[in-house]
N, C-alpha and C. Protein backbone atom coordinates (compact mmCIF):
# COMPACT_ATOMS: atom_id res chain seq x y z
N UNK A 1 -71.83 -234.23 -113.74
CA UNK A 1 -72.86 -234.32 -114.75
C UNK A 1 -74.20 -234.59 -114.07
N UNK A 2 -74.98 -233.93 -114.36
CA UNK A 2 -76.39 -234.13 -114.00
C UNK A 2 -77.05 -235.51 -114.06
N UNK A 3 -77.93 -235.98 -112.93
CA UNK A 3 -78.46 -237.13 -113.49
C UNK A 3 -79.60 -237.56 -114.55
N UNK A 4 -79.69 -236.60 -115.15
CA UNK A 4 -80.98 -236.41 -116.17
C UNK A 4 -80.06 -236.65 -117.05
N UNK A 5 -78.75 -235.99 -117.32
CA UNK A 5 -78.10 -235.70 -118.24
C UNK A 5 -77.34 -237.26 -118.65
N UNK A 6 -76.86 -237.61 -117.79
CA UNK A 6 -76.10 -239.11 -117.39
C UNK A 6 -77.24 -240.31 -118.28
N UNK A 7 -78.42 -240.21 -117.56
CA UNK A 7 -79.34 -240.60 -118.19
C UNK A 7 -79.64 -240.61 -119.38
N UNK A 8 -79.98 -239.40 -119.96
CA UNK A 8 -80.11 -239.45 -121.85
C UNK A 8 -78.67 -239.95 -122.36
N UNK A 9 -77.25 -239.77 -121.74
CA UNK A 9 -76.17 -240.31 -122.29
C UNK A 9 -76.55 -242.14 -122.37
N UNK A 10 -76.66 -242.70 -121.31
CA UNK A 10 -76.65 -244.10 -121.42
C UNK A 10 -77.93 -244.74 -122.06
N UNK A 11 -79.06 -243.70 -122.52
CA UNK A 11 -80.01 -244.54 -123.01
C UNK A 11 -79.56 -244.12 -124.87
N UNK A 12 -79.06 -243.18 -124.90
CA UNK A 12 -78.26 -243.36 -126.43
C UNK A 12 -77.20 -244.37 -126.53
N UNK A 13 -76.39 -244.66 -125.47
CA UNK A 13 -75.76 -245.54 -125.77
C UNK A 13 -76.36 -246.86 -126.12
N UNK A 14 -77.53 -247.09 -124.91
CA UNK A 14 -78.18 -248.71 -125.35
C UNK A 14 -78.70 -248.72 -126.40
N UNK A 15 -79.02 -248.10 -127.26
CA UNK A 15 -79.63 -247.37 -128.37
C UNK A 15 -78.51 -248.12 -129.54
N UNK A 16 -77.61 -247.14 -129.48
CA UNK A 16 -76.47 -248.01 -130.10
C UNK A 16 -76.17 -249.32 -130.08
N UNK A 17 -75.91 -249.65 -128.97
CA UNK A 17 -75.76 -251.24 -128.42
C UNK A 17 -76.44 -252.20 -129.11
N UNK A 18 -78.20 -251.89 -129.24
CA UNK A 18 -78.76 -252.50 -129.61
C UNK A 18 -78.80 -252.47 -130.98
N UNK A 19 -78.83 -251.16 -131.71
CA UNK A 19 -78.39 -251.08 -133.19
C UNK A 19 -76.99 -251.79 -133.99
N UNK A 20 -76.09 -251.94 -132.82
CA UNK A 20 -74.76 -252.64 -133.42
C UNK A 20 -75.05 -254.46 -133.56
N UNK A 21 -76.28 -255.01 -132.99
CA UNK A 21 -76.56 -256.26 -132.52
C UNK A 21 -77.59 -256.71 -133.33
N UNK A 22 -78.88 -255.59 -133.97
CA UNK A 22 -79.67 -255.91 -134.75
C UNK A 22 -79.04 -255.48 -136.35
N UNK A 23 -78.31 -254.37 -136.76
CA UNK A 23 -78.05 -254.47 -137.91
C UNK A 23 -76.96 -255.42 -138.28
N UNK A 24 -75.87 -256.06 -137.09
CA UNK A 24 -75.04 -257.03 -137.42
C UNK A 24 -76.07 -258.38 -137.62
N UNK A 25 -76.58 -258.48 -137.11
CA UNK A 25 -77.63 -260.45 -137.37
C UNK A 25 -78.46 -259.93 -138.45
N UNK A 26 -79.51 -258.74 -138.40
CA UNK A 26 -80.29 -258.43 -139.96
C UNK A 26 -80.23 -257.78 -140.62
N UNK A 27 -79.14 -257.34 -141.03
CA UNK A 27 -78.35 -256.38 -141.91
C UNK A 27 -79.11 -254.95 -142.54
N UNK A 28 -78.27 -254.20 -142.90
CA UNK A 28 -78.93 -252.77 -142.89
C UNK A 28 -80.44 -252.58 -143.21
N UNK A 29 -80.23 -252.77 -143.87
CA UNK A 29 -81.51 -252.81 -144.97
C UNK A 29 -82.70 -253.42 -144.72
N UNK A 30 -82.36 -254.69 -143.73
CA UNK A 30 -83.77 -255.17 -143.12
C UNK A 30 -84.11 -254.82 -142.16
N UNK A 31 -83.01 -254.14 -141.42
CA UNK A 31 -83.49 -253.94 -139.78
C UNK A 31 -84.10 -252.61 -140.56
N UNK A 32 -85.08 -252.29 -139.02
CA UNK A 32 -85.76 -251.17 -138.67
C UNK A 32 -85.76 -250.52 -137.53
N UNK A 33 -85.99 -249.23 -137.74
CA UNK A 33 -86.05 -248.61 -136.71
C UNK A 33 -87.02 -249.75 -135.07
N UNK A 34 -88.12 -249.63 -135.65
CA UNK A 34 -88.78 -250.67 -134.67
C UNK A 34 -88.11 -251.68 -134.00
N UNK A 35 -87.78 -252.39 -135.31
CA UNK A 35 -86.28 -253.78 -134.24
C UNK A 35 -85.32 -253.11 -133.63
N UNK A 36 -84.68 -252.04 -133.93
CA UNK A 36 -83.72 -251.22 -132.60
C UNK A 36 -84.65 -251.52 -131.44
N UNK A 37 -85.74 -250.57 -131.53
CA UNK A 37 -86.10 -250.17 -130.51
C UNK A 37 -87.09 -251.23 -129.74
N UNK A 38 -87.32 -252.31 -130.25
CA UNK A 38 -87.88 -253.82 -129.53
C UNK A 38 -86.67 -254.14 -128.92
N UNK A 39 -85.35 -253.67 -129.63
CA UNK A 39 -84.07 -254.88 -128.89
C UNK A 39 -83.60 -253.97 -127.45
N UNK A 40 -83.96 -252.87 -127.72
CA UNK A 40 -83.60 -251.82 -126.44
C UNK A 40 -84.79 -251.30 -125.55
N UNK A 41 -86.03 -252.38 -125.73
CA UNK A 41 -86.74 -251.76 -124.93
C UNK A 41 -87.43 -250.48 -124.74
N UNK A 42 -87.51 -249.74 -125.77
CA UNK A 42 -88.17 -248.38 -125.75
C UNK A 42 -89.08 -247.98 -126.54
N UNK A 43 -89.51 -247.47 -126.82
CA UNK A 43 -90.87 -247.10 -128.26
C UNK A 43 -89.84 -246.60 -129.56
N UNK A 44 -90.36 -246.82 -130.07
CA UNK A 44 -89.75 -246.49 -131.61
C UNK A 44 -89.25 -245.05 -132.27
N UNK A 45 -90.40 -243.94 -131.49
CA UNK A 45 -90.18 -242.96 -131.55
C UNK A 45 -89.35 -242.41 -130.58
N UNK A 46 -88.93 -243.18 -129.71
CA UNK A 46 -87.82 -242.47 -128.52
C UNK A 46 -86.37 -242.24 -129.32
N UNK A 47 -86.08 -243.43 -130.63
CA UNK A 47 -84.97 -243.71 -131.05
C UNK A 47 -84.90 -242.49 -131.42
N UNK A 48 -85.78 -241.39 -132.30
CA UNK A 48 -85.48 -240.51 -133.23
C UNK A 48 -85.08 -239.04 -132.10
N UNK A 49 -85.51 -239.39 -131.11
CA UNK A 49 -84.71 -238.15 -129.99
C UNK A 49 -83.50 -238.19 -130.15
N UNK A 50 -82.84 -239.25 -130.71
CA UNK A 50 -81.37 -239.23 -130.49
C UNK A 50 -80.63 -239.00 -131.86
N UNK A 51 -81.56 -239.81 -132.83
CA UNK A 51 -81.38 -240.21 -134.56
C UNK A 51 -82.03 -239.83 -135.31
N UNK A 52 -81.82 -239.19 -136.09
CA UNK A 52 -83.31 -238.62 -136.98
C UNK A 52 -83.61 -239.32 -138.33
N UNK A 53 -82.56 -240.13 -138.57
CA UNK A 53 -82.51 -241.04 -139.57
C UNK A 53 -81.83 -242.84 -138.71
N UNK A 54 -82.15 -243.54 -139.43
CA UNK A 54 -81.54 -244.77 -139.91
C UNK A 54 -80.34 -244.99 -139.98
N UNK A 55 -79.85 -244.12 -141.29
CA UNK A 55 -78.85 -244.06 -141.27
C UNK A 55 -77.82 -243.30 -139.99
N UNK A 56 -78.52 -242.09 -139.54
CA UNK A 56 -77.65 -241.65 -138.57
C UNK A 56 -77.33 -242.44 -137.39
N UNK A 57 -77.95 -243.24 -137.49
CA UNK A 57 -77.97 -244.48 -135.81
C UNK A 57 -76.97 -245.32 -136.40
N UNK A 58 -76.91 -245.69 -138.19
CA UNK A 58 -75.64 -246.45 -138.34
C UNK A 58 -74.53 -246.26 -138.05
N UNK A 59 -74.21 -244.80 -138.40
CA UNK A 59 -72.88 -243.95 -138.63
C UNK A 59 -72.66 -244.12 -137.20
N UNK A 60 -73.55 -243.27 -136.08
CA UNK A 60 -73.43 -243.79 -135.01
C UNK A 60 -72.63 -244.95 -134.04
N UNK A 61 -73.27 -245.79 -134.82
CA UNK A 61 -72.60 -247.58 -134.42
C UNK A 61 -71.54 -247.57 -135.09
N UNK A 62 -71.24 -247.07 -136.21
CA UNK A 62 -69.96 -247.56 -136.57
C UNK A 62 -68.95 -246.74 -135.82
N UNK A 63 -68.83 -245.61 -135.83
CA UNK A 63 -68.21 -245.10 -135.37
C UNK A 63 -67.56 -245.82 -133.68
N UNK A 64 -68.85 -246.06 -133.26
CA UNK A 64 -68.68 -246.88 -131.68
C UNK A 64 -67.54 -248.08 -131.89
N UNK A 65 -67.85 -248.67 -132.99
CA UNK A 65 -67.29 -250.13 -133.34
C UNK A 65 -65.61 -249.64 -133.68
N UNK A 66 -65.62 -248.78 -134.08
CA UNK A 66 -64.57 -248.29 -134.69
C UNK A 66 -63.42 -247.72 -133.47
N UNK A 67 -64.34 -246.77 -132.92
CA UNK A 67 -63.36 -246.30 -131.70
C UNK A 67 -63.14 -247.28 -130.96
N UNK A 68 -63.54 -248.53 -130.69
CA UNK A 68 -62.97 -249.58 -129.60
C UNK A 68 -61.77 -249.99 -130.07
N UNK A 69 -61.60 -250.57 -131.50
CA UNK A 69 -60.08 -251.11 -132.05
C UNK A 69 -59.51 -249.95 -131.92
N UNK A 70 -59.77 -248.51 -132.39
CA UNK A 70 -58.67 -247.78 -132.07
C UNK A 70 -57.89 -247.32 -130.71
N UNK A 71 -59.21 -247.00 -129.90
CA UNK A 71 -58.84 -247.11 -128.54
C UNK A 71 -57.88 -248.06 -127.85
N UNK A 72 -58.25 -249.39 -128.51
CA UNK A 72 -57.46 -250.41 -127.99
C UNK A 72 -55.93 -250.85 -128.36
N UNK A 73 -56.05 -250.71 -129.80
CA UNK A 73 -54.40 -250.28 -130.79
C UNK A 73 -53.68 -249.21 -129.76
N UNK A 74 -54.24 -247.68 -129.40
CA UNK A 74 -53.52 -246.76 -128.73
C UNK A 74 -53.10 -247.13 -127.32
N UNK A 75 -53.59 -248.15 -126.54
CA UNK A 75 -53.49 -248.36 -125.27
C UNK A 75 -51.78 -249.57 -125.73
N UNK A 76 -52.63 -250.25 -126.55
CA UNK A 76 -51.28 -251.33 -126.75
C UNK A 76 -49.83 -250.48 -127.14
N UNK A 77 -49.74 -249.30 -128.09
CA UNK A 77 -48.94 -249.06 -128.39
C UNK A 77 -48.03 -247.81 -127.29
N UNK A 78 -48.91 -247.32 -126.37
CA UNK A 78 -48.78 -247.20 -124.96
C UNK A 78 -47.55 -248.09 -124.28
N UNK A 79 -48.08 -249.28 -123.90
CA UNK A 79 -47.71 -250.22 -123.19
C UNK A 79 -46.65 -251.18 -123.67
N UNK A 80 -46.89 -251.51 -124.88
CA UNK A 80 -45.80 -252.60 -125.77
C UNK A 80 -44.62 -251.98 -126.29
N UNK A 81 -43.51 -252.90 -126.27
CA UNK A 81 -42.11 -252.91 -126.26
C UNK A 81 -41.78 -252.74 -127.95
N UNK A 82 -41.43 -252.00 -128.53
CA UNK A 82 -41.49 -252.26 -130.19
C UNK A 82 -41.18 -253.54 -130.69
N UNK A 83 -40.52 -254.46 -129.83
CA UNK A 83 -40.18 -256.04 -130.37
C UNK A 83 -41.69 -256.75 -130.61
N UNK A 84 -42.73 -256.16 -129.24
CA UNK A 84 -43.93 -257.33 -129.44
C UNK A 84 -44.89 -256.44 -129.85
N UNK A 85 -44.56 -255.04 -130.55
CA UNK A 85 -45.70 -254.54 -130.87
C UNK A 85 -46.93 -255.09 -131.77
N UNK A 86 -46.45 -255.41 -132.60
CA UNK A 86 -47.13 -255.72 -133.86
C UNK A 86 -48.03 -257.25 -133.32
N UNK A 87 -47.54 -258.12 -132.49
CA UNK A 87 -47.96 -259.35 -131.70
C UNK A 87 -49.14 -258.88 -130.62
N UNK A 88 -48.86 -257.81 -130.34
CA UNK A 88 -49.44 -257.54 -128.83
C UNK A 88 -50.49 -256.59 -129.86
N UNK A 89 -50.47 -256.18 -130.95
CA UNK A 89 -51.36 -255.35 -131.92
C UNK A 89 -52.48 -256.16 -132.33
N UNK A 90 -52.09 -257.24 -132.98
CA UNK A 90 -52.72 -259.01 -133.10
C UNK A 90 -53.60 -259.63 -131.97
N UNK A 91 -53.12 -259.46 -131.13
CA UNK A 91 -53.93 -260.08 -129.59
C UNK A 91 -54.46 -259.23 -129.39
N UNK A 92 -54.68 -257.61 -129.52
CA UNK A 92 -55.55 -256.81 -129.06
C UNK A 92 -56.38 -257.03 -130.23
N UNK A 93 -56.60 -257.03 -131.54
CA UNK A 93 -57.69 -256.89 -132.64
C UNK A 93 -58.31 -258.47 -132.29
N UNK A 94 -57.71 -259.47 -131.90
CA UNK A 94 -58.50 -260.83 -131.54
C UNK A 94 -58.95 -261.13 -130.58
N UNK A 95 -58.98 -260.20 -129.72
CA UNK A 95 -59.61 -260.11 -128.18
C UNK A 95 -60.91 -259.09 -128.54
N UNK A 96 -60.72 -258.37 -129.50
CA UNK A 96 -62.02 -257.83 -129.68
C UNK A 96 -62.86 -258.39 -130.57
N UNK A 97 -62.35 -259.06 -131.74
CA UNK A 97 -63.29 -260.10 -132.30
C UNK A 97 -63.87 -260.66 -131.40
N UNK A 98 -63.39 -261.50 -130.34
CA UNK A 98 -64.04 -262.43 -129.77
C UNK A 98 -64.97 -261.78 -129.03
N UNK A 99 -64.59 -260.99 -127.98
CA UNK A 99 -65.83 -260.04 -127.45
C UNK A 99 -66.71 -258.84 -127.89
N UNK A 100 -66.54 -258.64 -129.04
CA UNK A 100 -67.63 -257.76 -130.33
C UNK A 100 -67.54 -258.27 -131.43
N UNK A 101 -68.05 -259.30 -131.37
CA UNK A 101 -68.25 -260.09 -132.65
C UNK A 101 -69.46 -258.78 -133.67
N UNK A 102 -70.23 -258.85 -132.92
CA UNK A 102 -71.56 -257.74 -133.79
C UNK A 102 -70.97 -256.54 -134.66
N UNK A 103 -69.86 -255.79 -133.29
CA UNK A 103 -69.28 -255.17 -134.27
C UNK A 103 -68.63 -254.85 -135.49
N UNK A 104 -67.51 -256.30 -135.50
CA UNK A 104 -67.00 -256.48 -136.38
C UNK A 104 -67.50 -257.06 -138.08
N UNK A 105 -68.61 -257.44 -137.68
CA UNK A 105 -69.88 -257.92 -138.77
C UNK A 105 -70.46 -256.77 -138.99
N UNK A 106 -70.59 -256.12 -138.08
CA UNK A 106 -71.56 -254.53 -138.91
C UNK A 106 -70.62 -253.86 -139.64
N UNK A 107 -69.24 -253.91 -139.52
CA UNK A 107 -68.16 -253.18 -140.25
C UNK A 107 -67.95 -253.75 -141.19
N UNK A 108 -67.98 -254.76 -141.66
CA UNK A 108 -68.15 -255.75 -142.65
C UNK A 108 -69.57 -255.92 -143.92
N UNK A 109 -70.50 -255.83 -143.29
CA UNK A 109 -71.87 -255.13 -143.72
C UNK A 109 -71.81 -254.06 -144.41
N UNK A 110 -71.09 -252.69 -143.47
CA UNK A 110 -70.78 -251.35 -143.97
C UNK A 110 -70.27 -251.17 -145.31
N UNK A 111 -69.37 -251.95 -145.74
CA UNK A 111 -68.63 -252.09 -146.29
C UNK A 111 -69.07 -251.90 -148.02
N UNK A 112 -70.28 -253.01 -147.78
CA UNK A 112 -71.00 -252.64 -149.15
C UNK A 112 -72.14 -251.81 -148.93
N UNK A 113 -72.14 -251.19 -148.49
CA UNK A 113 -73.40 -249.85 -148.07
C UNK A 113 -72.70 -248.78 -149.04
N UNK A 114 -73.84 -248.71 -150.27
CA UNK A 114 -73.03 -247.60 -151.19
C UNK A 114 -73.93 -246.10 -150.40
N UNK A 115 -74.05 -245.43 -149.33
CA UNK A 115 -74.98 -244.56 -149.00
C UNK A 115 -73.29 -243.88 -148.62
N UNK A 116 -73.30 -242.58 -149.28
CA UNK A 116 -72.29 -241.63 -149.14
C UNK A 116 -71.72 -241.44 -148.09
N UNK A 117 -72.57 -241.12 -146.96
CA UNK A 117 -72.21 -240.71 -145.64
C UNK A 117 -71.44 -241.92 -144.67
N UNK A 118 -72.21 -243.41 -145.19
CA UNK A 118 -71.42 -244.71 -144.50
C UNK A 118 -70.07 -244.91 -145.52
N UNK A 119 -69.66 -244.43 -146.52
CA UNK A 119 -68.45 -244.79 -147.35
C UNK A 119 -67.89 -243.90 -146.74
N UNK A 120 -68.26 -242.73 -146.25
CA UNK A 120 -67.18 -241.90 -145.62
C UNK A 120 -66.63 -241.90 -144.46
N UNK A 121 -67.93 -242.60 -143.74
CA UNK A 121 -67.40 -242.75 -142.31
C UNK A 121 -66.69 -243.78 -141.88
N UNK A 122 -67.11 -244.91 -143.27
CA UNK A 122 -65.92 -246.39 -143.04
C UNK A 122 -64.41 -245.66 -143.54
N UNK A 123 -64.34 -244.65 -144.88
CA UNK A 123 -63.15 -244.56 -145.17
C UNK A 123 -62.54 -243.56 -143.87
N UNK A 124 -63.04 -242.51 -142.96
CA UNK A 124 -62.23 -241.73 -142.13
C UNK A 124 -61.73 -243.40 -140.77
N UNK A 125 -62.78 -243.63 -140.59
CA UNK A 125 -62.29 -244.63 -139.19
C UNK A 125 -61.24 -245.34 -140.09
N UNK A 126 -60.79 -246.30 -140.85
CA UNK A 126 -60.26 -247.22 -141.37
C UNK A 126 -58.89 -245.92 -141.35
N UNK A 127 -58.96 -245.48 -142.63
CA UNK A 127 -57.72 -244.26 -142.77
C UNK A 127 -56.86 -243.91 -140.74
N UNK A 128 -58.13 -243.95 -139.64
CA UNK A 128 -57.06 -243.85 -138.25
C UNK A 128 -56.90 -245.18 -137.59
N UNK A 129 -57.30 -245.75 -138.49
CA UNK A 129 -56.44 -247.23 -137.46
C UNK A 129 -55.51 -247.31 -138.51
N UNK A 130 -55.56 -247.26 -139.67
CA UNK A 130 -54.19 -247.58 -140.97
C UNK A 130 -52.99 -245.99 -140.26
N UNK A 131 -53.83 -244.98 -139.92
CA UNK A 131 -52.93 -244.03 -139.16
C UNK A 131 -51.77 -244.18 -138.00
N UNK A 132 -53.14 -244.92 -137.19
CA UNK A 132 -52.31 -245.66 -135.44
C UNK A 132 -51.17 -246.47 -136.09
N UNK A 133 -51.71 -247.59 -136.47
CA UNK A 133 -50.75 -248.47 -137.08
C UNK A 133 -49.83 -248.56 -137.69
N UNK A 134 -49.51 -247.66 -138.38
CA UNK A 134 -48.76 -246.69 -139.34
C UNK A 134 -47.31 -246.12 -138.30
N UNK A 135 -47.90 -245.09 -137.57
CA UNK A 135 -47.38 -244.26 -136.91
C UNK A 135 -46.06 -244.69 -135.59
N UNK A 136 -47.17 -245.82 -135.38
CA UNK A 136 -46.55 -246.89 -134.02
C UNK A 136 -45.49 -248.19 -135.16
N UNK A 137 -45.42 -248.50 -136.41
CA UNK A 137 -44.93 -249.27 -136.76
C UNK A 137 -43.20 -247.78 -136.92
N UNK A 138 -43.78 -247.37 -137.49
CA UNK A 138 -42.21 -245.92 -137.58
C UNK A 138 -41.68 -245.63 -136.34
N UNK A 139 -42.73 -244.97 -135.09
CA UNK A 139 -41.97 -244.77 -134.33
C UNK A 139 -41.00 -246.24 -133.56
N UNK A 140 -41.53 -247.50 -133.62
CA UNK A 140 -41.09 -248.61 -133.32
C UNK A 140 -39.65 -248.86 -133.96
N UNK A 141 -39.39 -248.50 -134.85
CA UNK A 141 -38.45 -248.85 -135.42
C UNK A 141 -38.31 -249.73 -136.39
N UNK A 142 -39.94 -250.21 -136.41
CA UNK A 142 -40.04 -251.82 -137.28
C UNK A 142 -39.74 -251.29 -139.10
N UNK A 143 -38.97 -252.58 -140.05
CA UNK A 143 -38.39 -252.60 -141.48
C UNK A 143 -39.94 -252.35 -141.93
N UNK A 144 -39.70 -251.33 -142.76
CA UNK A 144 -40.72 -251.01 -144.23
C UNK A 144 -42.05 -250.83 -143.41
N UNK A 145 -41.87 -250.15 -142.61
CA UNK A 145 -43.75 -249.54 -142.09
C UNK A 145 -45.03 -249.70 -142.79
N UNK A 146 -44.69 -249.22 -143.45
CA UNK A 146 -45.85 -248.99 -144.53
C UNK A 146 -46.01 -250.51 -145.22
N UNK A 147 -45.18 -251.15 -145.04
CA UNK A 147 -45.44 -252.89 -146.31
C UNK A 147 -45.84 -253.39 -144.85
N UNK A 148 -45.61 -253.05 -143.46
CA UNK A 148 -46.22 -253.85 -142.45
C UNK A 148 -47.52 -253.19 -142.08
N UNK A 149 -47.55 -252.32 -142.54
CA UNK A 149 -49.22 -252.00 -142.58
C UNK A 149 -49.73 -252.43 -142.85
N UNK A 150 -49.55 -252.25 -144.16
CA UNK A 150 -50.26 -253.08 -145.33
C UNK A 150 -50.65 -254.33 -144.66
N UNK A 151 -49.77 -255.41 -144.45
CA UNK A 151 -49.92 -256.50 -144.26
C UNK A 151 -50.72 -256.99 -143.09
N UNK A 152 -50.58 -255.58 -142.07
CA UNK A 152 -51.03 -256.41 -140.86
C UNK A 152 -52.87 -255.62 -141.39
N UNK A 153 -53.14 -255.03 -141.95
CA UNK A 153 -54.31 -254.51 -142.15
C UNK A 153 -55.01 -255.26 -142.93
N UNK A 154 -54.18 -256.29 -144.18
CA UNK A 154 -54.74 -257.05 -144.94
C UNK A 154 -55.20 -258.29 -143.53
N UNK A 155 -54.36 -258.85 -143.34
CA UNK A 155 -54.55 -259.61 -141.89
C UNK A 155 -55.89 -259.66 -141.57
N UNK A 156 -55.78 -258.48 -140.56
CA UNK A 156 -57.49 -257.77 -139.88
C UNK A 156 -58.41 -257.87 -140.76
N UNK A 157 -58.24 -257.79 -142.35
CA UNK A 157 -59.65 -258.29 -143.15
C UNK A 157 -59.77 -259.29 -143.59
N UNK A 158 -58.58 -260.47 -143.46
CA UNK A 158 -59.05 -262.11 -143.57
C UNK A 158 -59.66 -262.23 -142.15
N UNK A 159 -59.14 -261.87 -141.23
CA UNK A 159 -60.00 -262.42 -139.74
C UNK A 159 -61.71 -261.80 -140.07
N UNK A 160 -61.24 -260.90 -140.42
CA UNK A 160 -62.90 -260.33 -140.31
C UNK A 160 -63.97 -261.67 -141.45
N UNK A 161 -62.88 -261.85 -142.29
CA UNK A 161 -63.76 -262.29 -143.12
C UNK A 161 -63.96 -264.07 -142.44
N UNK A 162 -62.97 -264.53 -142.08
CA UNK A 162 -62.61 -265.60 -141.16
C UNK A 162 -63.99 -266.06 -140.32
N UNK A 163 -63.93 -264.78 -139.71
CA UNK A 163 -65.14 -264.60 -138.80
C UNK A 163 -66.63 -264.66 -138.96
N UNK A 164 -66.87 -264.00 -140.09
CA UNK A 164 -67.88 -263.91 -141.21
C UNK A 164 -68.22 -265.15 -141.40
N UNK A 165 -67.31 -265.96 -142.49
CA UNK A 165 -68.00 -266.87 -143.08
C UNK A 165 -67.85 -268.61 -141.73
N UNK A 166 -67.45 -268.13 -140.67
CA UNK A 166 -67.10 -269.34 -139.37
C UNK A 166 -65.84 -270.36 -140.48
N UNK A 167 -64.70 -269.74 -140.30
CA UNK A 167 -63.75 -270.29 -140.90
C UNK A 167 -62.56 -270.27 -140.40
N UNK A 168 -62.48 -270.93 -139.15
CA UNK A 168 -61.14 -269.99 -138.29
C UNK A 168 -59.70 -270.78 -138.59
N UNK A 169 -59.96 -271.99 -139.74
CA UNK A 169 -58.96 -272.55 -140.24
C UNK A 169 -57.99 -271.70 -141.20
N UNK A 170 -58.73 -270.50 -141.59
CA UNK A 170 -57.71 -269.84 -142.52
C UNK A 170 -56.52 -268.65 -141.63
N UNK A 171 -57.09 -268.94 -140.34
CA UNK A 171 -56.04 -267.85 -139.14
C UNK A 171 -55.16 -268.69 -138.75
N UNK A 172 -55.06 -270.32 -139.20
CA UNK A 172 -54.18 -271.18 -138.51
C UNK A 172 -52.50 -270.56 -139.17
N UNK A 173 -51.70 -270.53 -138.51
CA UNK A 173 -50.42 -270.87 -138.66
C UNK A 173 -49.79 -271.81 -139.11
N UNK A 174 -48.23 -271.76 -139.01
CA UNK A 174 -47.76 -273.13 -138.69
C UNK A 174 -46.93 -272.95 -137.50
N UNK A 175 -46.59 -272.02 -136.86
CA UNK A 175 -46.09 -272.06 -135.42
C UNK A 175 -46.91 -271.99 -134.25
């Protein structure tokens, strides 16, 4: 790859980076294009080389936010034994809370974004991790797939929300 080329790749990415960090702390609607581009260091109009909207820099980020849990679900289900899948599924979605917290708050944000294009792009990402999860609970062998979907997906949206409101007493156990 060219180094010009390499170049416009990683300054869209910081682009993102910084959009996943300012619309998670000032939520859609307040951030601006400008605060992207104060948090990434570039002029304001550089953002739109990449984004031509607002919104497209969201979809953008989410999508980013999105492919990391999935990426990370597919590596686990790779590697894990069907006994600790669903455990080792758990420790991968809480290892990324902890180290993309932003993300997981902008997906959360998304959530009530009635703008067509973000309902669609939360319902396709969500629909392939309920997919991964899905797929790896059948081929595993694990009872009632689909009711452990369910469950472990309801899960992932008390943590999220856990996370949200700084409540990490409602993830306690009793083992």
């Amino acid at each position: 790859m060219a180094k010009k080329q390499q170049g416009t790749i990683n300054r869209r990415d910081e682009i993102i980076s910084a959009a996943i960090e300012v619309f998670a702390q000032e939520g859609y609607y307040r951030t601006s294009t400008a605060k992207v581009a104060e948090k990434a260091n570039i002029s304001q109009p550089y953002i739109f080389k990449f984004f031509s909207s607002k919104e497209l820099l969201l979809e953008a980020a989410l999508k980013v936010s999105w492919n990391r849990i999935q990426t990370s679900f597919l590596q686990v289900i790779e590697s894990a034994s069907p006994r600790n899948l669903e455990e080792n599924l758990i420790a991968a979605y809480t290892e990324i809370m902890k180290n993309n917290e932003n993300e997981i708050l902008l997906q959360m944000q998304a959530q009530t974004i009635r703008e067509e294009n973000i309902i669609k792009v939360m319902q396709e990402e969500l629909m392939k991790v309920h997919s991964i999860v899905l797929n790896a609970f059948k081929t595993s062998g694990i009872t009632n797939p689909s009711e452990r979907t369910l469950l472990f997906l309801a899960r992932g949206m008390l943590c999220n929300i856990s996370l949200s409101l700084q409540l990490p007493q409602l993830m306690k156990t009793d083992d």
